[in-house]
PDB file of N, CA and C in Angstrom:
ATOM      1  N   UNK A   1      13.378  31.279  16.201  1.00  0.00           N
ATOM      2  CA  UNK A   1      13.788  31.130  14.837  1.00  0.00           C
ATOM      3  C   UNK A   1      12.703  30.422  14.036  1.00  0.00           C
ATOM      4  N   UNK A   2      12.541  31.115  13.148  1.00  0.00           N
ATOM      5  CA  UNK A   2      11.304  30.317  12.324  1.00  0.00           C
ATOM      6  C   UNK A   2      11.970  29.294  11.033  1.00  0.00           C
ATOM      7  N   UNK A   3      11.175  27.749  11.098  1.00  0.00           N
ATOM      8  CA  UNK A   3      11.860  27.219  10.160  1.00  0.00           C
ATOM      9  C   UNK A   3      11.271  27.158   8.921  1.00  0.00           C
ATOM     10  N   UNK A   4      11.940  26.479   8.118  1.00  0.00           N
ATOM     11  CA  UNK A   4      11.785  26.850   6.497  1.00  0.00           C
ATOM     12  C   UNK A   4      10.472  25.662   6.193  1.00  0.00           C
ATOM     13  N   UNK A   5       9.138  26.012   5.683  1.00  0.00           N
ATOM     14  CA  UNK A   5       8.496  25.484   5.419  1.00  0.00           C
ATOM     15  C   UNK A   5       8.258  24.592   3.890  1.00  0.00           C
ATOM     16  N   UNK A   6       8.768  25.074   2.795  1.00  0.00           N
ATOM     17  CA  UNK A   6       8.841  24.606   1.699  1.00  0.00           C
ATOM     18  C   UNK A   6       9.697  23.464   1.695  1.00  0.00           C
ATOM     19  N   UNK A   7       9.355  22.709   0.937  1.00  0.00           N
ATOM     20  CA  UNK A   7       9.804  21.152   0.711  1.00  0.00           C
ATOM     21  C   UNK A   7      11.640  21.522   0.028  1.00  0.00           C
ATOM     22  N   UNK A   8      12.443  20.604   0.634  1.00  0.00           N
ATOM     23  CA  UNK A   8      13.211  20.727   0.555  1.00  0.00           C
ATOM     24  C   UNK A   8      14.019  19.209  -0.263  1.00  0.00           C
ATOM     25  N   UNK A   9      14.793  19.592  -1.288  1.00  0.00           N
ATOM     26  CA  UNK A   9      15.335  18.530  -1.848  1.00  0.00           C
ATOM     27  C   UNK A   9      16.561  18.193  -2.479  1.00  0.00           C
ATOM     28  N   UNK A  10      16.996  17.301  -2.381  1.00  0.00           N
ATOM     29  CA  UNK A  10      18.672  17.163  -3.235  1.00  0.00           C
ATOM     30  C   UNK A  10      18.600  17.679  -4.402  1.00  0.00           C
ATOM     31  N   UNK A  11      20.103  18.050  -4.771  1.00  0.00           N
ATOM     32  CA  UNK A  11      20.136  19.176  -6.236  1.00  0.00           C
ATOM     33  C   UNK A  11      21.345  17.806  -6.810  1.00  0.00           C
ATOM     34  N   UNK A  12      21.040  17.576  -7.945  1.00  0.00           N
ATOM     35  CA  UNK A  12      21.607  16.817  -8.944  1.00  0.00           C
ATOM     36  C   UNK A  12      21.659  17.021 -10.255  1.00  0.00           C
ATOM     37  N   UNK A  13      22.560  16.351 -11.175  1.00  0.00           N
ATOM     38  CA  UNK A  13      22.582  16.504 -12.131  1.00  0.00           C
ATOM     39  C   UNK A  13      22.458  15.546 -13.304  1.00  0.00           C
ATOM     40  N   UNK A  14      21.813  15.743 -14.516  1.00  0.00           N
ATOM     41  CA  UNK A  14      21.288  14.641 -15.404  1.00  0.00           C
ATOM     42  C   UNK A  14      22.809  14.777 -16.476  1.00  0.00           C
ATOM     43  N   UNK A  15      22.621  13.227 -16.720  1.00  0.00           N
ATOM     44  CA  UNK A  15      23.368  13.669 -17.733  1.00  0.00           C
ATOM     45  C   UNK A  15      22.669  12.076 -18.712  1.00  0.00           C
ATOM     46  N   UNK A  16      23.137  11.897 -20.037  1.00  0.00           N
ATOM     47  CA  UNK A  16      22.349  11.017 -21.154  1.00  0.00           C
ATOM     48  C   UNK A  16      23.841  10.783 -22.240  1.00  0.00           C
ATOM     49  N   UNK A  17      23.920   9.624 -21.579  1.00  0.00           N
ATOM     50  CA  UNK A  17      24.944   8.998 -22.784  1.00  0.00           C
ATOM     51  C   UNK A  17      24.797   8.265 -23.722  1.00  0.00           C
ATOM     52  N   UNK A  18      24.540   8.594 -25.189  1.00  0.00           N
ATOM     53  CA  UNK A  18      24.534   8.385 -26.528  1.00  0.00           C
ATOM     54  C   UNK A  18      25.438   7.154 -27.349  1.00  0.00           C
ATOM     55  N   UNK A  19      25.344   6.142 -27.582  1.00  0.00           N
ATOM     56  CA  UNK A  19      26.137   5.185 -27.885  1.00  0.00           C
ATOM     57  C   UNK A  19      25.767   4.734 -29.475  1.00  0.00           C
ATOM     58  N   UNK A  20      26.530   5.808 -30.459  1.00  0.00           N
ATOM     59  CA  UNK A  20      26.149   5.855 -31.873  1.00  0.00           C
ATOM     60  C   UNK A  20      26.112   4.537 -32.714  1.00  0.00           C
ATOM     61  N   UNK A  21      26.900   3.469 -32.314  1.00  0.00           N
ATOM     62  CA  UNK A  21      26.707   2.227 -32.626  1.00  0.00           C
ATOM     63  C   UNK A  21      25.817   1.354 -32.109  1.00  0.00           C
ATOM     64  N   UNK A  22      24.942   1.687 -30.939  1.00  0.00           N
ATOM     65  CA  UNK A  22      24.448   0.829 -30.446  1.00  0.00           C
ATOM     66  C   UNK A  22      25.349  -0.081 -29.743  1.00  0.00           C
ATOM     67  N   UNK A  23      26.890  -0.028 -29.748  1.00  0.00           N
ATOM     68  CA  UNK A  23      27.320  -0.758 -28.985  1.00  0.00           C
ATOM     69  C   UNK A  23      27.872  -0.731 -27.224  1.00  0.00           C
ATOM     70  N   UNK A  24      27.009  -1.084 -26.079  1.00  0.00           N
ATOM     71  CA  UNK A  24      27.709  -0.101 -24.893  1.00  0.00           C
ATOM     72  C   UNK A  24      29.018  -1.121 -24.475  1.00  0.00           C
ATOM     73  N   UNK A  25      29.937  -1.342 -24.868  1.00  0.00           N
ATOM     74  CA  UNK A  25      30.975  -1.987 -24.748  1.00  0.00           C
ATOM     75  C   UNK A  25      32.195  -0.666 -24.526  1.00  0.00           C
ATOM     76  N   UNK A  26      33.192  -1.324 -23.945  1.00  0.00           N
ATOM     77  CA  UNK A  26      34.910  -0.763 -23.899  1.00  0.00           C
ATOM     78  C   UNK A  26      35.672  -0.479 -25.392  1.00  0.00           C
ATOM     79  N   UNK A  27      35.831   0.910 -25.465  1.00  0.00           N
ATOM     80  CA  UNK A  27      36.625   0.704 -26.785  1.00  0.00           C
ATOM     81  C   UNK A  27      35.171   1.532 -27.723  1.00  0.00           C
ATOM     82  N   UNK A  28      34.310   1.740 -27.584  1.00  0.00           N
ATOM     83  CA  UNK A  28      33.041   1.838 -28.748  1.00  0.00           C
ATOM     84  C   UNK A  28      32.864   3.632 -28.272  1.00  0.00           C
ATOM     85  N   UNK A  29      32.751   4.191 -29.103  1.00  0.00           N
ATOM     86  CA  UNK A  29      32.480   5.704 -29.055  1.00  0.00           C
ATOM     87  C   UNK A  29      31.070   6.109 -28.260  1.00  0.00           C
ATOM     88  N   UNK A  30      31.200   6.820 -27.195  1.00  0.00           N
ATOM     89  CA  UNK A  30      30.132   7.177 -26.394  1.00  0.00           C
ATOM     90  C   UNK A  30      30.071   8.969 -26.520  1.00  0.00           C
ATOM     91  N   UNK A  31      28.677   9.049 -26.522  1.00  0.00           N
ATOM     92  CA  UNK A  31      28.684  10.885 -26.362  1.00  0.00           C
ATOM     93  C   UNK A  31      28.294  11.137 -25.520  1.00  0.00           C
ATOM     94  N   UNK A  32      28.584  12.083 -24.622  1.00  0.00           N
ATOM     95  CA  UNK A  32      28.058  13.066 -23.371  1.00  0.00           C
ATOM     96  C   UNK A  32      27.107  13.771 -23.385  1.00  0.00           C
ATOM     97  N   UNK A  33      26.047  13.341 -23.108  1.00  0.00           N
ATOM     98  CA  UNK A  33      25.216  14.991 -23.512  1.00  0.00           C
ATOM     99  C   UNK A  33      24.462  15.363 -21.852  1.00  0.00           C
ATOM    100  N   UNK A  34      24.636  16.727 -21.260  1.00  0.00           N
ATOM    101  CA  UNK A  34      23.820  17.505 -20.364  1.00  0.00           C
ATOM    102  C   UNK A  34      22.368  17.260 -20.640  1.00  0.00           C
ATOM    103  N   UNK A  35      21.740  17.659 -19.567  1.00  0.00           N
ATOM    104  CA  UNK A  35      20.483  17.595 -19.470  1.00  0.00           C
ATOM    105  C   UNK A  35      19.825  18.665 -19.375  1.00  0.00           C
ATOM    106  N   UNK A  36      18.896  19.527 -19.265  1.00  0.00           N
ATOM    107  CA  UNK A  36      18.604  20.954 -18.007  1.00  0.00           C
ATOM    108  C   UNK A  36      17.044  20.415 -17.635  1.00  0.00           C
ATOM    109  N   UNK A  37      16.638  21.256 -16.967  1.00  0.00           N
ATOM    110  CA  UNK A  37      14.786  20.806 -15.847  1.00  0.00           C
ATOM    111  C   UNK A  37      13.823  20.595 -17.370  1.00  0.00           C
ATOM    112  N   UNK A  38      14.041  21.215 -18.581  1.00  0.00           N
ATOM    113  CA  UNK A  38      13.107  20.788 -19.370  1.00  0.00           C
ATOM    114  C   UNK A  38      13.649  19.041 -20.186  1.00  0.00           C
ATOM    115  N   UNK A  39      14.453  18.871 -19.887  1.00  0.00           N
ATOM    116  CA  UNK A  39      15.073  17.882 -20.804  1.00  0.00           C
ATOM    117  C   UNK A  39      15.610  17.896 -21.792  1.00  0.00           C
ATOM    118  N   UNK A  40      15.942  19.491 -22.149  1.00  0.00           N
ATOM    119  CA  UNK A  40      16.687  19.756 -23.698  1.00  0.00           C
ATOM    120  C   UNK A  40      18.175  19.647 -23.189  1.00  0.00           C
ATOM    121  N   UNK A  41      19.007  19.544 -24.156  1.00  0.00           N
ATOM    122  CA  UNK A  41      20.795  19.137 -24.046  1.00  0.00           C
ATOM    123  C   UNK A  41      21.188  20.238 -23.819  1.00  0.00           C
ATOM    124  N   UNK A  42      22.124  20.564 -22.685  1.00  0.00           N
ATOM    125  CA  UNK A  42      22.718  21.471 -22.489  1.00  0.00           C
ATOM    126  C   UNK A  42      24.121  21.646 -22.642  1.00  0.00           C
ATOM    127  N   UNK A  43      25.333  22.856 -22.927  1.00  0.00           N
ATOM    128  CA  UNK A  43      26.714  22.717 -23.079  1.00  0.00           C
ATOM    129  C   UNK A  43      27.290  22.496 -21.484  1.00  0.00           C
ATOM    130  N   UNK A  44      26.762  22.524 -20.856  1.00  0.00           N
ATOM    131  CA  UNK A  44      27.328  22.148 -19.463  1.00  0.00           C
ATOM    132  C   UNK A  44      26.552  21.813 -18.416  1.00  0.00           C
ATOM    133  N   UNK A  45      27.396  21.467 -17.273  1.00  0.00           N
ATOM    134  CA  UNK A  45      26.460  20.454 -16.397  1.00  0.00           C
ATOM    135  C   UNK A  45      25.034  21.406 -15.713  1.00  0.00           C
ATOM    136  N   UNK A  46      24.039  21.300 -15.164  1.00  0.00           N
ATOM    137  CA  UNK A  46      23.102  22.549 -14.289  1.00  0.00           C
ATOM    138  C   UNK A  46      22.764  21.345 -13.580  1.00  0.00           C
ATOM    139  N   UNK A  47      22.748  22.028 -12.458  1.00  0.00           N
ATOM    140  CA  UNK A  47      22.230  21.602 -11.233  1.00  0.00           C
ATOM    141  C   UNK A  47      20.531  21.707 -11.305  1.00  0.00           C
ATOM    142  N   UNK A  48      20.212  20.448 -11.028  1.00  0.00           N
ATOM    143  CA  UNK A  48      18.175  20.913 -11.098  1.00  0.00           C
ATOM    144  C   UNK A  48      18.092  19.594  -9.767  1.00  0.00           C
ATOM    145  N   UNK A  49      16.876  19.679  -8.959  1.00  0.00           N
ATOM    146  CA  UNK A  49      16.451  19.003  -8.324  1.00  0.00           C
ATOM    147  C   UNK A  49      16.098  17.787  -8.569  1.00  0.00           C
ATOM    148  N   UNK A  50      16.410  16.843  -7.316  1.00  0.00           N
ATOM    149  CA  UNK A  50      16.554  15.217  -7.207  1.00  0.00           C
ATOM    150  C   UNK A  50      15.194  15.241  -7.956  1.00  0.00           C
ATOM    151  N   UNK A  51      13.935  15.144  -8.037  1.00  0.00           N
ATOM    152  CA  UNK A  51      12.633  15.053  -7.781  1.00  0.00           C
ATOM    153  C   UNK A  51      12.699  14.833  -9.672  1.00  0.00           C
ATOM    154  N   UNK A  52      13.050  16.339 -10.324  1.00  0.00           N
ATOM    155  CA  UNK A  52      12.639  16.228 -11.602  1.00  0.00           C
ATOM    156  C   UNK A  52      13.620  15.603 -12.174  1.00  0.00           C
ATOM    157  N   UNK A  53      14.741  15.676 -11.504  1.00  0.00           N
ATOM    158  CA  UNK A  53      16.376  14.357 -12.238  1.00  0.00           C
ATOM    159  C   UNK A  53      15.629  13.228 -12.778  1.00  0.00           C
ATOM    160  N   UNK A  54      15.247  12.767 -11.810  1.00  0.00           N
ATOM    161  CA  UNK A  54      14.559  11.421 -11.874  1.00  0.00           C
ATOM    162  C   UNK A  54      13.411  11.025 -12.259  1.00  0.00           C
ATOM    163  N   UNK A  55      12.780  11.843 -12.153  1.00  0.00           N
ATOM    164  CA  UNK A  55      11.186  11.660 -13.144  1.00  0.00           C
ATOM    165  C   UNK A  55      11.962  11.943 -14.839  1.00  0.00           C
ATOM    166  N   UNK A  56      12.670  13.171 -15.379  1.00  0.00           N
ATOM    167  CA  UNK A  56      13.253  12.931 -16.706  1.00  0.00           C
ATOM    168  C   UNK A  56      13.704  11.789 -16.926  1.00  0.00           C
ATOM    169  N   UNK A  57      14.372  11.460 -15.458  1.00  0.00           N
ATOM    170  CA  UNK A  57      15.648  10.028 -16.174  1.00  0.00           C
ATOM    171  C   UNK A  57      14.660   8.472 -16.388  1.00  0.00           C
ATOM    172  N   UNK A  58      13.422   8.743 -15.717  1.00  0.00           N
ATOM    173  CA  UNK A  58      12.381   7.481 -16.470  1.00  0.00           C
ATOM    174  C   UNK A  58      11.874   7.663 -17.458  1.00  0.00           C
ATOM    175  N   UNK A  59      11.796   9.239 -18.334  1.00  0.00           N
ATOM    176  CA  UNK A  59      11.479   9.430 -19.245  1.00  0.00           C
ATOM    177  C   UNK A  59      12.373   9.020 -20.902  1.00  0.00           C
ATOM    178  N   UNK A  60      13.555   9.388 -20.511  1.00  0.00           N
ATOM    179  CA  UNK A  60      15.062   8.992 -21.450  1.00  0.00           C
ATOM    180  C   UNK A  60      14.685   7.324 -21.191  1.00  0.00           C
ATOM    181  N   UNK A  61      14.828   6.677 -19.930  1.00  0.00           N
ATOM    182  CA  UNK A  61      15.276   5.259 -20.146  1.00  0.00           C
ATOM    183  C   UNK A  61      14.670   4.765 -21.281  1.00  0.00           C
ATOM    184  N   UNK A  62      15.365   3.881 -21.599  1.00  0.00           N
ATOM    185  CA  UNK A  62      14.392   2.729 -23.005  1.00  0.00           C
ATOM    186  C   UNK A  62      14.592   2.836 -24.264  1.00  0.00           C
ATOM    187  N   UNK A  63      14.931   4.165 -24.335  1.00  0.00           N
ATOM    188  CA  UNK A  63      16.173   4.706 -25.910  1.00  0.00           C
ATOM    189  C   UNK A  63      16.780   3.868 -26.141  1.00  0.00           C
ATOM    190  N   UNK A  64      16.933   3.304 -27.229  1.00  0.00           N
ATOM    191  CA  UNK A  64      17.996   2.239 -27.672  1.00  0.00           C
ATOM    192  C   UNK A  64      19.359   2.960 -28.046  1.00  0.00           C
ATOM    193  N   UNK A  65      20.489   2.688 -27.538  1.00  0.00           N
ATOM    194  CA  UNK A  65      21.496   3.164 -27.646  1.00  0.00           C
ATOM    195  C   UNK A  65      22.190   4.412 -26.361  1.00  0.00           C
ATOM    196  N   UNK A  66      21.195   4.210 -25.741  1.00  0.00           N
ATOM    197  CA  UNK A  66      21.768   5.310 -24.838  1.00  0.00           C
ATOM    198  C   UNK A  66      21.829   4.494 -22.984  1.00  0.00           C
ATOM    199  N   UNK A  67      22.098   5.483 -21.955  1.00  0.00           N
ATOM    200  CA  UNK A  67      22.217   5.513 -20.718  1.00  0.00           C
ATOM    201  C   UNK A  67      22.010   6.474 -20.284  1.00  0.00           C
ATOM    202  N   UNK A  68      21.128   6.448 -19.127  1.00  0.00           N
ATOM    203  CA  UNK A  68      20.541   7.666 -18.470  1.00  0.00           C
ATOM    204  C   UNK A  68      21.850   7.857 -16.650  1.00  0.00           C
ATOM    205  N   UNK A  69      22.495   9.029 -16.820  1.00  0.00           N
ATOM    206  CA  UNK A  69      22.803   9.231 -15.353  1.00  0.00           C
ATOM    207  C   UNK A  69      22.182   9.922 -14.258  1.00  0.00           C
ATOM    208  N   UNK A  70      22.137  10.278 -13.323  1.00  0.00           N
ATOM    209  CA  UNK A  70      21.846  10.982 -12.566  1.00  0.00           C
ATOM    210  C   UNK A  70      22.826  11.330 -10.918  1.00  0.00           C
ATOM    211  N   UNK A  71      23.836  12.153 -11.345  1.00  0.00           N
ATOM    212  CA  UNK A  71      24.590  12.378 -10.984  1.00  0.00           C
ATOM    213  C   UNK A  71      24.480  13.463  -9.528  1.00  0.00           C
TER     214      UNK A  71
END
């Protein structure tokens, strides 16, 4: 049996939560927004690899008002 040579990696999903007040507290309006492999907002969740999840999600951090997931 021949094995699989290409790099192999966890599939995850980004997601970027929006906090229009600046406030991240209980009670304060939060938005959902998807992610996809380029970093534009998507209407639903896509599965993209651990590798680029996480290189985007250091890219988002530091936004004022938001939270980066990686789900």
């Amino acid at each position: 049996m021949a094995h699989p040579t290409a790099p192999c990696c966890e599939i995850r999903t980004l997601v970027l939560h929006t906090y229009p007040d600046g406030i991240k507290a209980f009670g304060h309006e939060r938005i959902t927004t998807p992610m996809g492999r380029r970093g534009k907002p998507l209407k639903k969740l896509r599965l993209i690899p651990a590798e680029k999840a996480f290189a985007l999600a250091r890219r988002f951090q530091g936004r004022f008002g938001t939270t980066v997931s990686v789900i």
